[in-house]
N, C-alpha and C. Protein backbone atom coordinates (compact mmCIF):
# COMPACT_ATOMS: atom_id res chain seq x y z
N UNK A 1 -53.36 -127.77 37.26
CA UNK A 1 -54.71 -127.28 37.46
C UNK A 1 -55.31 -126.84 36.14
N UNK A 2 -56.48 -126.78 35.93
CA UNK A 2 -57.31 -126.31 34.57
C UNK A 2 -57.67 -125.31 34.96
N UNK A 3 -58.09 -124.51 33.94
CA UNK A 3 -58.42 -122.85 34.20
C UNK A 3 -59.96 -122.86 35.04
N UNK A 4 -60.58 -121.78 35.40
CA UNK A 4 -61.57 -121.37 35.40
C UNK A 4 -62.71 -122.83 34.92
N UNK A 5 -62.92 -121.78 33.69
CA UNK A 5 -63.73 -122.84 32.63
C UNK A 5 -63.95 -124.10 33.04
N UNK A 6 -62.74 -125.06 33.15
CA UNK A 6 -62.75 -126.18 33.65
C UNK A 6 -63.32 -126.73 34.69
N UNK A 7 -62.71 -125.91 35.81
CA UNK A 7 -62.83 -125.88 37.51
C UNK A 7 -65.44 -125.74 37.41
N UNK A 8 -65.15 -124.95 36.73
CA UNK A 8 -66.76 -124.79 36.37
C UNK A 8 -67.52 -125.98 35.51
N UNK A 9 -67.04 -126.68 34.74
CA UNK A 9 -67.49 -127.45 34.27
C UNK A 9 -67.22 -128.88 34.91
N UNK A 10 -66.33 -129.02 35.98
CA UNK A 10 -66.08 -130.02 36.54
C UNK A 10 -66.77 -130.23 37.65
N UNK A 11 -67.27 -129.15 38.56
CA UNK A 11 -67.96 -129.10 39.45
C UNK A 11 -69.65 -129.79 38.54
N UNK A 12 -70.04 -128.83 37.97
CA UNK A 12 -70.98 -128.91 36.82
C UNK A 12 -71.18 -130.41 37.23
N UNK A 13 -70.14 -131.44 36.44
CA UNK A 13 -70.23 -133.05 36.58
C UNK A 13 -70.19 -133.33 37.75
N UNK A 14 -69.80 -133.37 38.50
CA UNK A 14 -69.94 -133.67 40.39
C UNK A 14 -71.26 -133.41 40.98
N UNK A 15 -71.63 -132.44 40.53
CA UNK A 15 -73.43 -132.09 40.68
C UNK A 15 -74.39 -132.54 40.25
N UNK A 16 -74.02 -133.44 38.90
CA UNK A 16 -75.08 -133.67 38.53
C UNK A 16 -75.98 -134.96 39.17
N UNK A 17 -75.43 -135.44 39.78
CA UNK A 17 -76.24 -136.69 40.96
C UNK A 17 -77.66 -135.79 41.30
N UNK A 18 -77.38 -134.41 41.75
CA UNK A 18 -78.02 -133.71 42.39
C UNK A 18 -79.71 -134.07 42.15
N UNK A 19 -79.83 -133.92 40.55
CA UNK A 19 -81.14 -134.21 40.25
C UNK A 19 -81.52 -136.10 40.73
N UNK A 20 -81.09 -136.36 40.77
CA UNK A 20 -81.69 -137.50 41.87
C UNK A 20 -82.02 -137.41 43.49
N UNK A 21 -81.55 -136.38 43.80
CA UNK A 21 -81.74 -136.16 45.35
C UNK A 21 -83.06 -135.18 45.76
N UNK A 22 -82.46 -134.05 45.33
CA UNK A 22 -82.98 -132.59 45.52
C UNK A 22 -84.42 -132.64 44.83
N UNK A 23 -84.45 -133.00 43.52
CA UNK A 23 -85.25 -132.58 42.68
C UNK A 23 -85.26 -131.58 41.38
N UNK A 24 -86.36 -130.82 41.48
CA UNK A 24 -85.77 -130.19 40.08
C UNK A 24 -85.32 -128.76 40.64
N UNK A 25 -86.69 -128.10 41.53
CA UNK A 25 -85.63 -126.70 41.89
C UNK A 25 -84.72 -126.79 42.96
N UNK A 26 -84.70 -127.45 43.86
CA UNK A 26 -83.54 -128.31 44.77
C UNK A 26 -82.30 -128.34 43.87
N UNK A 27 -82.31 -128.75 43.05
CA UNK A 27 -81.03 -129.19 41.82
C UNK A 27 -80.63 -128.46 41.54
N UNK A 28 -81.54 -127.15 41.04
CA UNK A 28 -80.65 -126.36 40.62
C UNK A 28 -80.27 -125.15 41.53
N UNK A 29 -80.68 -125.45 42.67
CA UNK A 29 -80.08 -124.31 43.57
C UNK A 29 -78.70 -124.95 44.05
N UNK A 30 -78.86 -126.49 44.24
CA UNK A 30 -77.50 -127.09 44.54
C UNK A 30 -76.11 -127.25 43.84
N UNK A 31 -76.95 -127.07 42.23
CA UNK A 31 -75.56 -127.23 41.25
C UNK A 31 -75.31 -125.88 41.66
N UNK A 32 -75.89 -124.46 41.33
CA UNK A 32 -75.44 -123.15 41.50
C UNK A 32 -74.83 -123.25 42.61
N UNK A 33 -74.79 -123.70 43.76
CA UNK A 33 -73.95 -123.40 45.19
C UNK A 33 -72.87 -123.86 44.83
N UNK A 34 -72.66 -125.52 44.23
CA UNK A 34 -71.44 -126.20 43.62
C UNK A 34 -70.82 -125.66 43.13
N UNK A 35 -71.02 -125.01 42.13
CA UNK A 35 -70.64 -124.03 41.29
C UNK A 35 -69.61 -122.61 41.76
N UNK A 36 -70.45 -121.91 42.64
CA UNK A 36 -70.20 -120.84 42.91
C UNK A 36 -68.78 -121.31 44.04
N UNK A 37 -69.18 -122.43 44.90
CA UNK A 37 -67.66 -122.56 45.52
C UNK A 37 -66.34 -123.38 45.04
N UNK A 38 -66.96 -124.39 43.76
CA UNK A 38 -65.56 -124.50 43.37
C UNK A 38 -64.42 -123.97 43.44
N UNK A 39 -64.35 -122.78 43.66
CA UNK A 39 -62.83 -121.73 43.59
C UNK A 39 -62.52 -121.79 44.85
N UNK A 40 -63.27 -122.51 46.25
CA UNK A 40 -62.82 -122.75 47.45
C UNK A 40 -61.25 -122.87 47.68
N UNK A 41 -60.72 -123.74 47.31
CA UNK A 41 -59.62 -124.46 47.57
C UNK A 41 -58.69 -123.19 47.04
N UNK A 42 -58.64 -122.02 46.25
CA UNK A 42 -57.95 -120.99 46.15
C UNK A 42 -57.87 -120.53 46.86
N UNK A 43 -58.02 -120.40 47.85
CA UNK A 43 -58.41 -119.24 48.75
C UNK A 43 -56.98 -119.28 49.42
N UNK A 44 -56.11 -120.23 48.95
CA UNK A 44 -54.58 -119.79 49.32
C UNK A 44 -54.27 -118.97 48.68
N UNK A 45 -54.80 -118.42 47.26
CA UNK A 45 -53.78 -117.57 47.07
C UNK A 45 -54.06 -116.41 47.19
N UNK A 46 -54.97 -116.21 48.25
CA UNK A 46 -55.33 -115.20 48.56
C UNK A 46 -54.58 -114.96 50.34
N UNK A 47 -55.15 -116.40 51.05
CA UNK A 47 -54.49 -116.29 52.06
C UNK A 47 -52.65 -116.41 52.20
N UNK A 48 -51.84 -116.96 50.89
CA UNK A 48 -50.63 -117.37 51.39
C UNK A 48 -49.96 -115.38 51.42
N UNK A 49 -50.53 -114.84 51.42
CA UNK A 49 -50.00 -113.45 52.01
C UNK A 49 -50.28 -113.16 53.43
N UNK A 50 -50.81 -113.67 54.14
CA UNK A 50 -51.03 -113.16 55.67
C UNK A 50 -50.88 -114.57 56.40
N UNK A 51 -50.76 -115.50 55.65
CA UNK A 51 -50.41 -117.01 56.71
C UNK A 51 -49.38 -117.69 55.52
N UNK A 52 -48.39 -118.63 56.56
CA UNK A 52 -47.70 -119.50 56.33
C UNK A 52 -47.97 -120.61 55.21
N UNK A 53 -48.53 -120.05 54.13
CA UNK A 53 -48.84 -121.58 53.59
C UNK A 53 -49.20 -121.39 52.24
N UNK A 54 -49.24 -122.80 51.11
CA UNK A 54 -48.53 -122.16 49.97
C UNK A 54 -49.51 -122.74 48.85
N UNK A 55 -49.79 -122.15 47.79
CA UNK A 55 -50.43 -122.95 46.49
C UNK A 55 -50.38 -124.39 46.75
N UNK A 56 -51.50 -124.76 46.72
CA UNK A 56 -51.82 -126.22 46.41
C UNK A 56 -51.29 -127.49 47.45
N UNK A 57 -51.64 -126.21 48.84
CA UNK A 57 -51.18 -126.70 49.79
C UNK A 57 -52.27 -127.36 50.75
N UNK A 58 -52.46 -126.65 51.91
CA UNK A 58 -53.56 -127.24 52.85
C UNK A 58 -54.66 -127.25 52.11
N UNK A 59 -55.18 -126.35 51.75
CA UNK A 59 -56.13 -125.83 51.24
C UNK A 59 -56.70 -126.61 50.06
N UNK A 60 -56.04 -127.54 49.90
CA UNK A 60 -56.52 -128.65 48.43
C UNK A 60 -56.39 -129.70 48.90
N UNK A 61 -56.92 -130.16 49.73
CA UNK A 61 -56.82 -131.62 50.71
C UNK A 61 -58.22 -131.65 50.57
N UNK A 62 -58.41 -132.96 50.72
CA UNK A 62 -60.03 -133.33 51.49
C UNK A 62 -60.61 -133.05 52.77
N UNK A 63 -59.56 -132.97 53.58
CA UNK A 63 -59.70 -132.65 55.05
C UNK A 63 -60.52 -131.36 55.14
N UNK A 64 -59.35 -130.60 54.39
CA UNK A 64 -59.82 -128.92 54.86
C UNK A 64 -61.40 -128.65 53.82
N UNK A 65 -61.27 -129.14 53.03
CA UNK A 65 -62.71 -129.05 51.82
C UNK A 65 -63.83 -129.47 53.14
N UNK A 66 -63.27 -130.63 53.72
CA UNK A 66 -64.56 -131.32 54.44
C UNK A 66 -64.83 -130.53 55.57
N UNK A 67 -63.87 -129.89 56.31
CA UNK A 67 -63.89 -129.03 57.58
C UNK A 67 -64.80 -127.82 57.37
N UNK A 68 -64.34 -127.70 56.30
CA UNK A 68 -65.24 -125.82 55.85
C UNK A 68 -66.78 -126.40 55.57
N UNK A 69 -67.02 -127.50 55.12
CA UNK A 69 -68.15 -128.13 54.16
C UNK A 69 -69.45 -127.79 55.70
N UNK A 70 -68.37 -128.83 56.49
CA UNK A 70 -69.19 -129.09 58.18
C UNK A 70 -69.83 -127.53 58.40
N UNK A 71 -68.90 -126.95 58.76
CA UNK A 71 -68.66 -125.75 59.61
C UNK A 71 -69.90 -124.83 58.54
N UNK A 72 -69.58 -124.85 57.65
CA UNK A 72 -70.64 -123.53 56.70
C UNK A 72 -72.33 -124.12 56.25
N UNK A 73 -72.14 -125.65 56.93
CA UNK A 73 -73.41 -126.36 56.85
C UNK A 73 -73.81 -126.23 57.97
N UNK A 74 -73.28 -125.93 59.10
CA UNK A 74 -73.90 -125.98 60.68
C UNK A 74 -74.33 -124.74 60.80
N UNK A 75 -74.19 -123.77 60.30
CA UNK A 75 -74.07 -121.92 59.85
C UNK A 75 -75.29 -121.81 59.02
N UNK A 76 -75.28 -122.82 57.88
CA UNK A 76 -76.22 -122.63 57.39
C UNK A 76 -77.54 -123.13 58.14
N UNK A 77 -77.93 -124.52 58.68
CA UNK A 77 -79.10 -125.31 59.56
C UNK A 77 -79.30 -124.13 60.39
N UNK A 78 -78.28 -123.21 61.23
CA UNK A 78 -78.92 -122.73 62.35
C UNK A 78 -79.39 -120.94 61.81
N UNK A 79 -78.93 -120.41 60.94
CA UNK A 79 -79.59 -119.46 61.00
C UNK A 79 -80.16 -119.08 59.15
N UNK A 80 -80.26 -120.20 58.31
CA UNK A 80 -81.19 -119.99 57.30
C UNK A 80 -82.41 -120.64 57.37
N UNK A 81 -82.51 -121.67 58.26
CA UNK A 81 -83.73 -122.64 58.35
C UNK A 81 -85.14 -121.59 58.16
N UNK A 82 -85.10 -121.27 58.92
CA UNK A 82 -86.01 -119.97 59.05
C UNK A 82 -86.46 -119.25 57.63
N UNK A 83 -85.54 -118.76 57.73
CA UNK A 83 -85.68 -117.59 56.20
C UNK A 83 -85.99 -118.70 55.13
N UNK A 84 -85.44 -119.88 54.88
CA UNK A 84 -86.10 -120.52 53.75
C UNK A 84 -87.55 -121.00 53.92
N UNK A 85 -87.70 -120.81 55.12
CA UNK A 85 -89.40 -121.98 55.19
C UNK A 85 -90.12 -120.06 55.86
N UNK A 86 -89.88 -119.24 55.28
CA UNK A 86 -90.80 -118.31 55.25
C UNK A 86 -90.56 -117.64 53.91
N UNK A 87 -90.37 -118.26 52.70
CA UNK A 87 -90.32 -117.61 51.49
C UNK A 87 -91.11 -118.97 50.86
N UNK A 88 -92.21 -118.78 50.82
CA UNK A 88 -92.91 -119.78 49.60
C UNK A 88 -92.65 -120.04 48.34
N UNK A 89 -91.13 -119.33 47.98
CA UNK A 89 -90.79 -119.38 46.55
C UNK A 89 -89.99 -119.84 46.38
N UNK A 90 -89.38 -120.48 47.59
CA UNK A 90 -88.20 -120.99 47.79
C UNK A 90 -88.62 -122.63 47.72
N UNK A 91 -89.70 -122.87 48.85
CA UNK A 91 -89.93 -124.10 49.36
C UNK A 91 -91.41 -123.97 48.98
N UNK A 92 -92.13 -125.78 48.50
CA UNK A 92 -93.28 -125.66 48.74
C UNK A 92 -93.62 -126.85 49.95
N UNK A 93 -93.58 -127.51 50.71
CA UNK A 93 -93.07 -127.97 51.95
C UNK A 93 -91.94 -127.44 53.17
N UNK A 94 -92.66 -127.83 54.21
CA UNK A 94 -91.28 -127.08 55.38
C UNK A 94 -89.83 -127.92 54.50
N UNK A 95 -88.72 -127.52 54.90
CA UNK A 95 -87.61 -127.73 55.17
C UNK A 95 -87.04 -127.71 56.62
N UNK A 96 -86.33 -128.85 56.81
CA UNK A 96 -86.05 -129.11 58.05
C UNK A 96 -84.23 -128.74 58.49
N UNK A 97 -83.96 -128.37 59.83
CA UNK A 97 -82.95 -127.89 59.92
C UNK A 97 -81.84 -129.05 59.61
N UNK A 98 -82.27 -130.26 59.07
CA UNK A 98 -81.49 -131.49 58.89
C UNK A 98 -80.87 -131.40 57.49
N UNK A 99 -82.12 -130.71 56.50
CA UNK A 99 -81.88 -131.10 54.98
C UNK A 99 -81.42 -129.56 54.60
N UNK A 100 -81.32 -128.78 55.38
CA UNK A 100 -80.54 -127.42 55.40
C UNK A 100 -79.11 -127.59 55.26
N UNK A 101 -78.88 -128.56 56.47
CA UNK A 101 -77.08 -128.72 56.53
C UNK A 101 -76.61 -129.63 55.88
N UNK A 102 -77.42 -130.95 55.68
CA UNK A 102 -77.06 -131.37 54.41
C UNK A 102 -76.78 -131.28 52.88
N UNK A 103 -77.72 -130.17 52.71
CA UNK A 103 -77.51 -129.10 51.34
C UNK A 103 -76.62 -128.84 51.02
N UNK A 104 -76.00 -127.80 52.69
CA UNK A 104 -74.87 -126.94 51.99
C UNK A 104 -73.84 -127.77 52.53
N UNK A 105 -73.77 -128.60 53.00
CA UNK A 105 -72.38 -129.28 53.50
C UNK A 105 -71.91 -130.07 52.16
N UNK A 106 -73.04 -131.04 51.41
CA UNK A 106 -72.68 -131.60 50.39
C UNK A 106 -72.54 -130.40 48.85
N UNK A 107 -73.36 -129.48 49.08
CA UNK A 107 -72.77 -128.89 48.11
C UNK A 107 -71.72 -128.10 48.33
N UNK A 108 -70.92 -127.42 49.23
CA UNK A 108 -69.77 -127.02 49.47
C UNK A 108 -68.36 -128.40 48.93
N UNK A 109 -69.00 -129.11 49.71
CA UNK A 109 -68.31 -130.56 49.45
C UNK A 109 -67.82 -130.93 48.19
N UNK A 110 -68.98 -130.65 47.24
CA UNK A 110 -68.91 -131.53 45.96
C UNK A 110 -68.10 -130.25 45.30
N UNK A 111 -68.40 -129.18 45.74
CA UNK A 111 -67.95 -128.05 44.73
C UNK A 111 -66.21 -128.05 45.22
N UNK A 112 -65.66 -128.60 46.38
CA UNK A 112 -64.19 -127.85 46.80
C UNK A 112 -63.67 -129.62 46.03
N UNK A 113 -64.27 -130.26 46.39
CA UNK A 113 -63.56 -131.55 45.82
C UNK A 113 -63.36 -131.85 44.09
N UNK A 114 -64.63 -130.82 43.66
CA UNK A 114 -64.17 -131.12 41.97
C UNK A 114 -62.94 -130.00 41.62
N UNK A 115 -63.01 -129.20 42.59
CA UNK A 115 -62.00 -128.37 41.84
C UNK A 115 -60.26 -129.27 42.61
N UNK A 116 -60.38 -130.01 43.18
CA UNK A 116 -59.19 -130.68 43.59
C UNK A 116 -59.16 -131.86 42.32
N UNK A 117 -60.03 -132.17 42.40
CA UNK A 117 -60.06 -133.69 41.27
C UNK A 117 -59.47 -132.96 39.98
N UNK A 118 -60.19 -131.98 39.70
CA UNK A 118 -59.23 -131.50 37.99
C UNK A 118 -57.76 -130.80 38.37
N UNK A 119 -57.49 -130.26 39.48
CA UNK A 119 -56.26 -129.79 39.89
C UNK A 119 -55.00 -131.14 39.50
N UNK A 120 -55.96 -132.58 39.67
CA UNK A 120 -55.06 -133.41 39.84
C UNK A 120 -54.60 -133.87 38.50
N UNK A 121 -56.05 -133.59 37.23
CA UNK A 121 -55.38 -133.77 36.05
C UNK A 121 -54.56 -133.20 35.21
N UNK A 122 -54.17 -131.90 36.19
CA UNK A 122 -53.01 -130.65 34.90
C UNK A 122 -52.32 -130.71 35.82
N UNK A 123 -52.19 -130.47 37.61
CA UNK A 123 -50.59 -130.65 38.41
C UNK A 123 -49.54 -131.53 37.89
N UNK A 124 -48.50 -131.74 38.16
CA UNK A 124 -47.75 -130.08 38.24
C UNK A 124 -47.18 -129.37 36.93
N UNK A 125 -47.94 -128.99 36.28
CA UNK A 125 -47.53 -128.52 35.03
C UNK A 125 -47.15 -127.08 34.86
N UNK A 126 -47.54 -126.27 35.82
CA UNK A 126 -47.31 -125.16 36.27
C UNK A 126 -47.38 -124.50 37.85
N UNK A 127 -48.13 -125.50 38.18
CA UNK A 127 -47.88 -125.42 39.77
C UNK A 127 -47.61 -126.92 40.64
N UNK A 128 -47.05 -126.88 41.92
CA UNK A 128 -46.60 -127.23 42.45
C UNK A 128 -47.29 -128.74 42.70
N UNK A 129 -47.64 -129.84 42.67
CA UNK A 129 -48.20 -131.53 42.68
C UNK A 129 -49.04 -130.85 44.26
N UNK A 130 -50.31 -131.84 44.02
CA UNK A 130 -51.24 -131.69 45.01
C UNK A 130 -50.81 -133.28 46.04
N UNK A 131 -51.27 -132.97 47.57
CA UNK A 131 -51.27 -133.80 48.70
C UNK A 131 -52.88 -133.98 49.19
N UNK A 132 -53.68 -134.52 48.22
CA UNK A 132 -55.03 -134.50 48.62
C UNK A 132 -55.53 -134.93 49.79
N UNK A 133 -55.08 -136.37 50.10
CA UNK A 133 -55.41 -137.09 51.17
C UNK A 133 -54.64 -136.55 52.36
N UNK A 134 -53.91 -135.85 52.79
CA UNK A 134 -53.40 -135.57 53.95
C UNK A 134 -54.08 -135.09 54.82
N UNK A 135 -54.01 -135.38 55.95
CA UNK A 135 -52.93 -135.66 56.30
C UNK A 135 -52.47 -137.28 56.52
N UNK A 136 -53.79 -138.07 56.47
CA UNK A 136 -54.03 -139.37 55.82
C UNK A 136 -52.78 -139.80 55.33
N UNK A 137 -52.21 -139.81 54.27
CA UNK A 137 -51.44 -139.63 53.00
C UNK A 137 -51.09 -138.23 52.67
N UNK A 138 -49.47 -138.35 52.96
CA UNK A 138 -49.22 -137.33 52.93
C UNK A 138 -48.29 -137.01 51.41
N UNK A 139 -48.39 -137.96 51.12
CA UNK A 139 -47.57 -137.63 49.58
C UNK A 139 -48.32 -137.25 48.24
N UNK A 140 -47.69 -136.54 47.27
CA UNK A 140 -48.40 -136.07 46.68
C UNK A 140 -48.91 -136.99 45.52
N UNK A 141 -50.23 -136.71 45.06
CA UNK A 141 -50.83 -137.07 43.80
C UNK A 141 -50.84 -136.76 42.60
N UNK A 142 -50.02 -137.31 41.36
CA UNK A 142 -49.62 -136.75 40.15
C UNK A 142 -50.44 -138.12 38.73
N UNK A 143 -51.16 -136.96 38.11
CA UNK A 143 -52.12 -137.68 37.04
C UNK A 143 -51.78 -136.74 35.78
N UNK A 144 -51.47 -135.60 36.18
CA UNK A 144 -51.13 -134.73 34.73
C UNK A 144 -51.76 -135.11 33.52
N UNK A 145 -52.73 -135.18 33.09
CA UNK A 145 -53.42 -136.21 32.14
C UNK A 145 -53.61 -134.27 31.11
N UNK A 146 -53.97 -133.63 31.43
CA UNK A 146 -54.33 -132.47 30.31
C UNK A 146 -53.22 -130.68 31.04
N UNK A 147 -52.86 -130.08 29.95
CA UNK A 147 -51.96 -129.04 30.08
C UNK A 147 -53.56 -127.83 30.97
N UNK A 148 -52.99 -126.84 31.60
CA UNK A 148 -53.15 -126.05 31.99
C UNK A 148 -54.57 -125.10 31.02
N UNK A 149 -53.79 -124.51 30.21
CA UNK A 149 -55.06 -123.52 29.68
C UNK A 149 -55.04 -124.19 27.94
N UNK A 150 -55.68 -125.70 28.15
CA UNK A 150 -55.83 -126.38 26.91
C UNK A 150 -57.18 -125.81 26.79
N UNK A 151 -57.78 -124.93 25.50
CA UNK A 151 -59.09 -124.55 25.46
C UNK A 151 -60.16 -126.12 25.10
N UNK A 152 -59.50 -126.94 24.23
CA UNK A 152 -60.20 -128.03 23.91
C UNK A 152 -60.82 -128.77 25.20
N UNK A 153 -60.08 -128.74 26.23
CA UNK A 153 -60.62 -129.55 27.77
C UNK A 153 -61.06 -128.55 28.60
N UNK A 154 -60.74 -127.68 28.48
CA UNK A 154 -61.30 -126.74 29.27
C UNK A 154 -62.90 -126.01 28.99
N UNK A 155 -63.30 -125.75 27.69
CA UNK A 155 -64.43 -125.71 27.05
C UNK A 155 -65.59 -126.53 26.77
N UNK A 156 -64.50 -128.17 25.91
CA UNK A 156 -65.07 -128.72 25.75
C UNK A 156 -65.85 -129.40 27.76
N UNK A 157 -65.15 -129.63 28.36
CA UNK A 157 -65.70 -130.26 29.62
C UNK A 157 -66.53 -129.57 30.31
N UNK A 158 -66.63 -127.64 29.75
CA UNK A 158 -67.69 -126.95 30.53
C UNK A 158 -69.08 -127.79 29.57
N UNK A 159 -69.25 -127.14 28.44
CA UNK A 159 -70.18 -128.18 26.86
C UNK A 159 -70.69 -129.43 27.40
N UNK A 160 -70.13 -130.54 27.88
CA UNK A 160 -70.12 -131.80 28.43
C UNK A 160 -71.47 -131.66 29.78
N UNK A 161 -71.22 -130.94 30.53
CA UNK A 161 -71.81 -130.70 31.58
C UNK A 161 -72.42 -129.96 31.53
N UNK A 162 -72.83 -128.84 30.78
CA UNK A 162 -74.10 -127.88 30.53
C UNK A 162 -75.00 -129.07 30.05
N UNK A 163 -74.42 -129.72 28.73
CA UNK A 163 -75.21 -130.72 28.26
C UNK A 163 -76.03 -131.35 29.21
N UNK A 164 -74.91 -132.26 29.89
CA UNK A 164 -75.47 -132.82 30.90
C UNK A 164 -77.10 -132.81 31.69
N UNK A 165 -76.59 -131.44 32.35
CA UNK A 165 -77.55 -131.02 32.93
C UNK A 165 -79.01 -130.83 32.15
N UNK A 166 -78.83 -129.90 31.24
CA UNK A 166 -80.03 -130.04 30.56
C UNK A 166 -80.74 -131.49 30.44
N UNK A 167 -80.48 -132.13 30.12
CA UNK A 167 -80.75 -133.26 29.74
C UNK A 167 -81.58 -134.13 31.11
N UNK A 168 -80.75 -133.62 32.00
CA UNK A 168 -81.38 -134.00 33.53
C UNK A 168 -82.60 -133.14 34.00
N UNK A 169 -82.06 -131.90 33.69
CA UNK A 169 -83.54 -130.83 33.56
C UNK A 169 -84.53 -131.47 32.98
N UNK A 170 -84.36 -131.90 31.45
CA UNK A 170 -85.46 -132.40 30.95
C UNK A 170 -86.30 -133.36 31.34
N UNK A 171 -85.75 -134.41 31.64
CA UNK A 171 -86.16 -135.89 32.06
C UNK A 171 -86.86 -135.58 33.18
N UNK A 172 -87.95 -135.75 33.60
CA UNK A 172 -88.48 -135.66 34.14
C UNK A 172 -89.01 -136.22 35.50
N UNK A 173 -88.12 -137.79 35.41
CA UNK A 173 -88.69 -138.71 36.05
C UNK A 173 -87.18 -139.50 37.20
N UNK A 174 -86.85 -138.92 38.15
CA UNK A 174 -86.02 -139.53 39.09
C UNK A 174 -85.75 -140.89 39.74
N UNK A 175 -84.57 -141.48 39.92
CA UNK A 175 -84.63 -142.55 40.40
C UNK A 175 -84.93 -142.92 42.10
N UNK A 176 -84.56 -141.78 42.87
CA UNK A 176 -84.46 -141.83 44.26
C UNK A 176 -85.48 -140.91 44.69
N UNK A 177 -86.64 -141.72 45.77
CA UNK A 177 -86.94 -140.86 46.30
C UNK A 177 -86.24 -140.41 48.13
N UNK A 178 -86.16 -139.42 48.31
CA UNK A 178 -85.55 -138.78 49.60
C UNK A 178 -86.43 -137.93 49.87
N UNK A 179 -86.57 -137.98 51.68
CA UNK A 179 -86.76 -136.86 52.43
C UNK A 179 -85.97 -135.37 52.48
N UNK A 180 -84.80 -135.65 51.71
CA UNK A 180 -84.20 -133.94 51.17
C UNK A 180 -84.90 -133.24 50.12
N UNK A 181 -85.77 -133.57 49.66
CA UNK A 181 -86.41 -132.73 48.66
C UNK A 181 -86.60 -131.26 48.91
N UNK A 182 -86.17 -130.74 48.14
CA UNK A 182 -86.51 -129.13 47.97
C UNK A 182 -87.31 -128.45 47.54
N UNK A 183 -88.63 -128.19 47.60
CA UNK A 183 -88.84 -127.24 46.34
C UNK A 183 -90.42 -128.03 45.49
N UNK A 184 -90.36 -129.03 45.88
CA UNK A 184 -91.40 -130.12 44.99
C UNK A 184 -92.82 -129.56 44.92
N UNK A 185 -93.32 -129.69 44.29
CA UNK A 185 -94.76 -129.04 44.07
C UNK A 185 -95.49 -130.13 44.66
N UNK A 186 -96.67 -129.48 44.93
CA UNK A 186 -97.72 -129.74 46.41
C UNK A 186 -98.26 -130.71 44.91
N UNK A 187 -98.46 -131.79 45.58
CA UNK A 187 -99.52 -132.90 44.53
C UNK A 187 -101.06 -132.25 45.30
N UNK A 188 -102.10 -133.20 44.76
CA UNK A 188 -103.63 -132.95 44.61
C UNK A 188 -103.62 -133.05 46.15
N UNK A 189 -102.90 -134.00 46.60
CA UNK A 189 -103.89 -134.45 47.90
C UNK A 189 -103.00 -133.51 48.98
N UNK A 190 -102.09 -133.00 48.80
CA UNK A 190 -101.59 -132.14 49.89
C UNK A 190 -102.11 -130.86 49.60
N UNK A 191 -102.59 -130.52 48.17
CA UNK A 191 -103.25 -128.87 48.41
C UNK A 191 -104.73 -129.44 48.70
N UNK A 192 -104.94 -130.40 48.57
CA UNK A 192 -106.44 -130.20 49.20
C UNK A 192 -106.46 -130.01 50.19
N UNK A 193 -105.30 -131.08 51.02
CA UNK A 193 -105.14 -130.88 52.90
C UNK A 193 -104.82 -129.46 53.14
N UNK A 194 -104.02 -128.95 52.59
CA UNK A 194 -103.79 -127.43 53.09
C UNK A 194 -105.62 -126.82 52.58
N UNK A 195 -105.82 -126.93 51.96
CA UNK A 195 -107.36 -125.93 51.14
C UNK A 195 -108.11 -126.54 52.68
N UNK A 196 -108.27 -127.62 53.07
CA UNK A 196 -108.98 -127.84 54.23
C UNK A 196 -108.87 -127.78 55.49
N UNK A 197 -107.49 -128.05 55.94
CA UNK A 197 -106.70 -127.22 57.06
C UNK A 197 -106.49 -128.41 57.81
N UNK A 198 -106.78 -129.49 57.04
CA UNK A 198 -105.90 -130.78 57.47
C UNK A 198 -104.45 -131.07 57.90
N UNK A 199 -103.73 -132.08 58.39
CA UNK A 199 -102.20 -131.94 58.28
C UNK A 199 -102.00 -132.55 56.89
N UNK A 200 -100.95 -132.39 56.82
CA UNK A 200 -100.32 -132.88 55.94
C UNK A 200 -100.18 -134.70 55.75
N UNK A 201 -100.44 -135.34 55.23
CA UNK A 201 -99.88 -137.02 55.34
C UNK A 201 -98.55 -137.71 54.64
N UNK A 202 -97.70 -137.95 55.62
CA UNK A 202 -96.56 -138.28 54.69
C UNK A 202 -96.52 -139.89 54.75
């Protein structure tokens, strides 16, 4: 596994699609969620004291990443929908209880799976070889490609992906358009429709 640092800058790269989907403040509320749950898949070592089960065990599979992803995206559609489409600072269009759970399901998603993907390039160097695909595939996955608390990969790959991003910040101009948009500013002809009390035309 890579430290911290890493686990943060790896997510970082897994997110960055984001600005093709979301948009620009969409993006960056999605990399921050990515972000913030990367450390998901730890949560054994918090739980292997009150349950049966061990470092770099269930808890670093795809399965269980994807189970929590569902479950905290269906949590999220049913009782944030609301609260986001009554903060105008959040959204400048409704948000729908569809692109709610898609949000957080894929960003839970992207964030528990990058921190498995770099787990796979330092296991087992100090901890125990990861079983990602299980229960699918139940044997373990060994890439060992970089040591544990190497500051050069661990720094340099946060650097890589700050970069990144900026750079996506900057650019201005997206390849995909989607009905998940977050956040997009009202063009001419939808604040006129609102200034006139028209609907909206999509």
């Amino acid at each position: 596994m890579v430290d911290v640092t890493g686990h943060f800058g790896m997510a970082l790269l897994f997110a960055a699609p984001a600005w093709a989907i979301w948009g620009r403040r969409g993006a960056l509320g999605f990399t921050a969620f990515a972000v913030v749950t990367a450390m998901l898949p730890d949560v054994d070592l918090v739980l292997r004291h009150y349950l049966p089960i061990i470092h770099h065990g269930v808890t670093h599979t795809v399965a269980f990443v994807a189970v929590i992803s569902v479950l905290v995206g269906a949590c999220a559609a049913r009782w944030l929908t609301d609260f986001l489409n009554d903060h105008r600072s959040i959204r400048s269009t409704a948000i729908s209880a569809e692109t709610v759970f898609v949000f957080a399901t894929a960003g839970l998603f992207v964030g528990g799976t990058s921190h498995i993907f770099a787990d796979l390039l330092s296991a087992p160097d100090i901890a125990a070889p990861l079983s990602p695909f299980w229960p699918v595939y139940t044997e373990a996955v060994i890439v060992d490609l970089v040591y544990y608390d190497n500051p050069y990969w661990n720094f340099g790959l946060l650097g890589v992906a700050v970069g990144l991003h900026l750079l996506l910040a900057w650019h201005e101009r997206y390849p995909l358009e989607t009905r998940y948009r977050i956040g997009e500013s009202i063009g001419r002809d939808d604040a006129a429709s609102e200034a006139s009390g028209e609907p909206e035309r999509r």
